[in-house]
Protein backbone atom coordinates (compact mmCIF):
# COMPACT_ATOMS: atom_id res chain seq x y z
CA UNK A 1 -7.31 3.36 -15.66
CA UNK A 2 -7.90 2.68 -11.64
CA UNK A 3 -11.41 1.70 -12.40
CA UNK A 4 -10.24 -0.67 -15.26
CA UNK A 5 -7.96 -2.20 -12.86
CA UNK A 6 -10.13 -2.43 -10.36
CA UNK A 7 -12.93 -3.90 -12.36
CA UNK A 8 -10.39 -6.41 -13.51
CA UNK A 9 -9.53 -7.58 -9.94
CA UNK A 10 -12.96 -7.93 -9.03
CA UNK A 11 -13.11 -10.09 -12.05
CA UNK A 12 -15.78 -7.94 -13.87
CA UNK A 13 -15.64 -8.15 -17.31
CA UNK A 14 -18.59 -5.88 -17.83
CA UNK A 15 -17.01 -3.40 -15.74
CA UNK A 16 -13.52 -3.09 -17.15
CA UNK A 17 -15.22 -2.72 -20.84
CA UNK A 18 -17.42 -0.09 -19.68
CA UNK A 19 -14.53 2.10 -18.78
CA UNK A 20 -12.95 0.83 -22.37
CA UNK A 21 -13.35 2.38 -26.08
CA UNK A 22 -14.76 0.12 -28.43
CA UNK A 23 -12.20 0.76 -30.90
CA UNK A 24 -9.03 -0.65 -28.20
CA UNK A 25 -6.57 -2.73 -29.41
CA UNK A 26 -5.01 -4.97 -26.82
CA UNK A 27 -1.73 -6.27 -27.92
CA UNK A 28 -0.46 -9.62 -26.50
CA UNK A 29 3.46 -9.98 -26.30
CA UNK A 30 3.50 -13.49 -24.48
CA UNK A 31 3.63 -16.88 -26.47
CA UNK A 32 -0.26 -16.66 -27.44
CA UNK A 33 -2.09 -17.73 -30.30
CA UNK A 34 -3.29 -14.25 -31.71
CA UNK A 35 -0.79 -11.05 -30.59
CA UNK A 36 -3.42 -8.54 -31.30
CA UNK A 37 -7.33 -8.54 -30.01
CA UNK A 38 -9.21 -5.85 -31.40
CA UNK A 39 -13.07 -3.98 -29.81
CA UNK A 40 -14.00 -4.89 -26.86
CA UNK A 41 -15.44 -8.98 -27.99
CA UNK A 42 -11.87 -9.11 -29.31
CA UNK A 43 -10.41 -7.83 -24.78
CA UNK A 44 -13.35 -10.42 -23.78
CA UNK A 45 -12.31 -12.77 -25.72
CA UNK A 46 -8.73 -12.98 -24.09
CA UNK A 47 -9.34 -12.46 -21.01
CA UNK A 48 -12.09 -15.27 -20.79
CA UNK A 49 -9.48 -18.00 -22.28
CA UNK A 50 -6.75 -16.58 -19.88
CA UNK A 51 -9.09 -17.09 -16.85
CA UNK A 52 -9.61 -20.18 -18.27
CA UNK A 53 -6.43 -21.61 -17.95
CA UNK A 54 -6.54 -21.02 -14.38
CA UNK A 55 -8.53 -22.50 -11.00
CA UNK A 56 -7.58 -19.11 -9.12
CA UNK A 57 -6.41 -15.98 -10.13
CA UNK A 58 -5.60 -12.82 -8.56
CA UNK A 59 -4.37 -9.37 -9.63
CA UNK A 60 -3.56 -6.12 -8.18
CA UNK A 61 -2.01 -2.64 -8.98
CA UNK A 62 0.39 -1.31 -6.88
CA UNK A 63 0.65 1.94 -8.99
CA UNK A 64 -0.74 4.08 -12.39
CA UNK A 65 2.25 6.51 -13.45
CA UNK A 66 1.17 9.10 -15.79
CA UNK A 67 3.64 9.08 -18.74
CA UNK A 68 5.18 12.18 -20.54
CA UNK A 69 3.39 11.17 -23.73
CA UNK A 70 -0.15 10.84 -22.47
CA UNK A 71 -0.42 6.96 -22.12
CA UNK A 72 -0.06 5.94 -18.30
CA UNK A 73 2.18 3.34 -17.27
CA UNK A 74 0.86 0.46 -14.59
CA UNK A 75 2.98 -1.24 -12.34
CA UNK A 76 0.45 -4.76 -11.56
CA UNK A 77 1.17 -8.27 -10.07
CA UNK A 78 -0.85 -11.91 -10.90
CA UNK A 79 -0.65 -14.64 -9.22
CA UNK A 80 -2.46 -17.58 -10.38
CA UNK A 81 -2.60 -21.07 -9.75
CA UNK A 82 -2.82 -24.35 -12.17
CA UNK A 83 -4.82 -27.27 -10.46
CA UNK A 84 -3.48 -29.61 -13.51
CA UNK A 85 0.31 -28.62 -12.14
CA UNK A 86 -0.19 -30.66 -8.75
């Protein structure tokens, strides 16, 4: 999950899907167009038109809790910044 993370901050797609099954399913719970992207075009997919709405982004993880269940919980941050809102 770290190097998912970290792959992610760097902004390496190719990186974050390497450490990713094929058969993920990343569920969106936001207002967005499609809730559910599926394999990893389905993770590229939305995460190219999120970084598309943006002129910087950042993220980081501040921690990765293992949870009781096997899944691990991530506590992250983004901060990201609309050149169309100025």
């Amino acid at each position: 999950m770290r190097r998912a993370w970290h792959a992610w901050g760097r902004g390496d797609l190719d990186g974050l899907l390497a450490v990713c099954t094929e058969d993920l399913i990343f569920v969106q719970t936001a207002d967005w167009p499609e809730p559910e992207y599926r394999g990893h075009d389905g993770l590229r997919r939305f995460l190219t038109e999120w970084l598309d709405l943006w002129d910087e982004f950042e993220v980081g993880v501040d921690e990765v809790l293992p949870a009781v269940d096997g899944p691990v919980v991530t506590l992250f941050w983004q901060v990201a910044k609309d050149g169309k809102a100025a």
